[in-house]
C-alpha atoms as a PDB file:
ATOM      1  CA  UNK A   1      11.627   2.072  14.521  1.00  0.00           C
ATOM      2  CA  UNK A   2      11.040   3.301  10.962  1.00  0.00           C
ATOM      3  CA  UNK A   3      13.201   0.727   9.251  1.00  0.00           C
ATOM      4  CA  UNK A   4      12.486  -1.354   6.193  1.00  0.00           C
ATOM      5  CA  UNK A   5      12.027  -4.577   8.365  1.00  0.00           C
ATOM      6  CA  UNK A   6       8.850  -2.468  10.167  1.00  0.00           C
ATOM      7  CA  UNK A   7       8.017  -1.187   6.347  1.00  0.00           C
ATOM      8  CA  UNK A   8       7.419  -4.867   5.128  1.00  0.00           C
ATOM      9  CA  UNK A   9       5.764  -6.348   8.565  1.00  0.00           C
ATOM     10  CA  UNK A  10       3.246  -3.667   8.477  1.00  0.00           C
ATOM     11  CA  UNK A  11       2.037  -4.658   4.534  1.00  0.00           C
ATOM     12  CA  UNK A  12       1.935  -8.181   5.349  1.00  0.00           C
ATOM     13  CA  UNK A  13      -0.266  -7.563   8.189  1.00  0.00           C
ATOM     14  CA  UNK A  14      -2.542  -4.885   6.724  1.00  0.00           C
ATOM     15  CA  UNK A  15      -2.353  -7.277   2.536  1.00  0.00           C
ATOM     16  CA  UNK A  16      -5.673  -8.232   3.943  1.00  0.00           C
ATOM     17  CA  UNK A  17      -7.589  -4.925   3.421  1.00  0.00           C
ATOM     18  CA  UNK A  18      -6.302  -4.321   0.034  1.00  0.00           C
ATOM     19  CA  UNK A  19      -7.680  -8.242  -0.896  1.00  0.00           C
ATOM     20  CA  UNK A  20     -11.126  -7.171   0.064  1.00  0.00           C
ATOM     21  CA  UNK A  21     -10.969  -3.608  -1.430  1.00  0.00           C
ATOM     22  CA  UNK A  22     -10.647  -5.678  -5.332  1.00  0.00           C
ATOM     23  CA  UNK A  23     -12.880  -3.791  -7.445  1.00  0.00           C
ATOM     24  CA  UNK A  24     -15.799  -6.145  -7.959  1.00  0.00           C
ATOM     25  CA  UNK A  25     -15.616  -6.065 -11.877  1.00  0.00           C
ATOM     26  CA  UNK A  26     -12.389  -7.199 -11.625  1.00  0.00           C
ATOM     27  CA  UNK A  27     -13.171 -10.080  -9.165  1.00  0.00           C
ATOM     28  CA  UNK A  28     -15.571 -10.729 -11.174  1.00  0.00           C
ATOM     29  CA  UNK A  29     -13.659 -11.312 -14.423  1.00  0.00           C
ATOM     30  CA  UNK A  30     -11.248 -12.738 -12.910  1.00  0.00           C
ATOM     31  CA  UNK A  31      -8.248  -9.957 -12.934  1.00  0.00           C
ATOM     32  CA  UNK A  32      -5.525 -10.159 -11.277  1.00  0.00           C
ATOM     33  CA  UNK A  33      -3.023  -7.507 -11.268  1.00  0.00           C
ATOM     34  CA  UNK A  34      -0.437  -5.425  -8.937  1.00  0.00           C
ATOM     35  CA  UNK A  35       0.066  -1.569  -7.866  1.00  0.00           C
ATOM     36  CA  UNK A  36       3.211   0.199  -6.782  1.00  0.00           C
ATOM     37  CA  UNK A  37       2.326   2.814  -5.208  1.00  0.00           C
ATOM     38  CA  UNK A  38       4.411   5.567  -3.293  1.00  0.00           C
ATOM     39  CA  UNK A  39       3.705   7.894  -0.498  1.00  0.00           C
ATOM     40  CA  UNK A  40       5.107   9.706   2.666  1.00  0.00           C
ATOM     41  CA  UNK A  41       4.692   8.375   5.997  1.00  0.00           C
ATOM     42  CA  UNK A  42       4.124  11.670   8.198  1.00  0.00           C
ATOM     43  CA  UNK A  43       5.465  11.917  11.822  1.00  0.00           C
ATOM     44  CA  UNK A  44       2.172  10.710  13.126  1.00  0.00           C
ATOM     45  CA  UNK A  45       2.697   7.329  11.023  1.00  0.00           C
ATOM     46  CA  UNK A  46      -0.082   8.697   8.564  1.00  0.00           C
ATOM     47  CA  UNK A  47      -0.148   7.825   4.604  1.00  0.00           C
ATOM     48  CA  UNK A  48       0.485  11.336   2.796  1.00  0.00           C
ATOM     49  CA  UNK A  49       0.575  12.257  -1.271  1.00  0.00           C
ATOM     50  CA  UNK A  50       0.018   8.339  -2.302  1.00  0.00           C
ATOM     51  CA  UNK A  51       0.835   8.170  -6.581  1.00  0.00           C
ATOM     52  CA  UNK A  52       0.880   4.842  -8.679  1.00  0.00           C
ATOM     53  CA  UNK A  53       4.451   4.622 -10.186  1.00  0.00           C
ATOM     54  CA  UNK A  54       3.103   1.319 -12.141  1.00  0.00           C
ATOM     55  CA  UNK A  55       0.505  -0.976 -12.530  1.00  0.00           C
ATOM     56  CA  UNK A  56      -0.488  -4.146 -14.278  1.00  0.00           C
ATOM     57  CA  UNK A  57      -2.784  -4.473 -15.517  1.00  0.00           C
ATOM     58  CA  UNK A  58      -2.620  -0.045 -16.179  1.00  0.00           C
ATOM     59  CA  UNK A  59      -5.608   1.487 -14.524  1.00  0.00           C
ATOM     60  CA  UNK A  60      -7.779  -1.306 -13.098  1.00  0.00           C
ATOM     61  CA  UNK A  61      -6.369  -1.319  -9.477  1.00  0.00           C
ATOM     62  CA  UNK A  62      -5.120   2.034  -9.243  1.00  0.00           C
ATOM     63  CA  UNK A  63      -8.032   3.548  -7.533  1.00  0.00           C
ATOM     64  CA  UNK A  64      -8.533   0.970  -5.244  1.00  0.00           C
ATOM     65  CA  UNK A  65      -4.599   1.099  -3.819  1.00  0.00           C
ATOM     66  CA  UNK A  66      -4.808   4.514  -3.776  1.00  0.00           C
ATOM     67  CA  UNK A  67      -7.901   4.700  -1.152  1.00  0.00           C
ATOM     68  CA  UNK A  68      -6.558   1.102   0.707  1.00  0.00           C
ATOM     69  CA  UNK A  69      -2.939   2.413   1.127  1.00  0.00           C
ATOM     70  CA  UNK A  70      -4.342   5.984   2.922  1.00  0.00           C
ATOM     71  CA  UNK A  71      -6.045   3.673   5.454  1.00  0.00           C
ATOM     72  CA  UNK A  72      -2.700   2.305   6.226  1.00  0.00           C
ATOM     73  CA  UNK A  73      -0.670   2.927   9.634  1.00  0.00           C
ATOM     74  CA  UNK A  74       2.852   3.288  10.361  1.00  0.00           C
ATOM     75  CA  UNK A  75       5.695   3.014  12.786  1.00  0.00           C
ATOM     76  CA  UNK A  76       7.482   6.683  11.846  1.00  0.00           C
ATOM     77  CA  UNK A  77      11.025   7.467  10.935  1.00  0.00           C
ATOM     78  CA  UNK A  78      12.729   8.301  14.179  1.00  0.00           C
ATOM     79  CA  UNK A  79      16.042  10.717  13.522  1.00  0.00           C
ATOM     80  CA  UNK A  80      17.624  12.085  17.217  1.00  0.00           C
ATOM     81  CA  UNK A  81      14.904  11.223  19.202  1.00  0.00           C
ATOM     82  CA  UNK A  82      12.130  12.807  16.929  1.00  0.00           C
ATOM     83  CA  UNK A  83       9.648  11.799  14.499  1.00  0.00           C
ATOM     84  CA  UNK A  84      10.176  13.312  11.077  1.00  0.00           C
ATOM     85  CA  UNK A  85       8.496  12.356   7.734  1.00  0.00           C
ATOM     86  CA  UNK A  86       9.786   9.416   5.283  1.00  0.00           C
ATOM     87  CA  UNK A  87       9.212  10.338   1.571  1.00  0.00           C
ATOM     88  CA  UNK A  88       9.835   8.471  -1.256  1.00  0.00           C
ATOM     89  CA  UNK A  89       8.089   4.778   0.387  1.00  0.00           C
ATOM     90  CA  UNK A  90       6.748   2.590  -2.061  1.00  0.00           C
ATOM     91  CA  UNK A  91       4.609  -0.422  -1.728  1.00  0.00           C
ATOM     92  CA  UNK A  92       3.956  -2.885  -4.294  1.00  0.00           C
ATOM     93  CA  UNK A  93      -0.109  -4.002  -3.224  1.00  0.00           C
ATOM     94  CA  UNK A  94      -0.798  -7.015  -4.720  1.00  0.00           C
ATOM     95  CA  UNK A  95      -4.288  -7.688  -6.100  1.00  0.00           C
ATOM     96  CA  UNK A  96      -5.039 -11.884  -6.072  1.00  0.00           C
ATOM     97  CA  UNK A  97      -8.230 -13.831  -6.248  1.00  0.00           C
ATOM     98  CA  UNK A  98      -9.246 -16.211  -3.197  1.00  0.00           C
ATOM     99  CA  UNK A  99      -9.536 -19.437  -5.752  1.00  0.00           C
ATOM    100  CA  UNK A 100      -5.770 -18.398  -7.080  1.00  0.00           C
ATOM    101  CA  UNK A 101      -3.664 -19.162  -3.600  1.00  0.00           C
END
């Protein structure tokens, strides 16, 4: 549990709730754009102390990612039997329009 393969299965299945989180101005205009954000995952699986390391386009998606990633779930790190915390995670949330795919 905890590994990177459980890391990237858990975006692809929770992408969806960052695609419908798009700031409607952006939708709207027809932005697209990507946010890396990192975070700790606590021993409960809970999103902690979520920053944006980058974005493009800068600023548009940032708040969005920010409350979509805290909503997120994980698998924790397990070390000797126990669940401890896994700084340092980054996720790069992609932000695409429905017309686009």
């Amino acid at each position: 549990y905890g590994d990177h393969r459980d890391l990237h299965k858990e975006y692809r299945r929770q992408r969806q709730m960052c695609i419908r989180d798009s700031p409607r101005r952006a939708t709207q205009r027809g932005i697209e754009g990507w946010v890396l954000v990192e975070f700790t995952i606590t021993p409960s699986g809970a999103v902690t102390n979520p920053i944006v390391v980058d974005a493009e386009p800068p600023g548009i998606f940032n708040r969005s990612a920010l409350r979509t990633i805290v909503k997120w779930k994980y698998k924790p790190r397990i070390l000797d039997g126990k669940a401890v915390p896994r700084p340092g995670v980054q996720h790069l949330i992609t932000y695409e329009l429905e017309d686009a795919r």
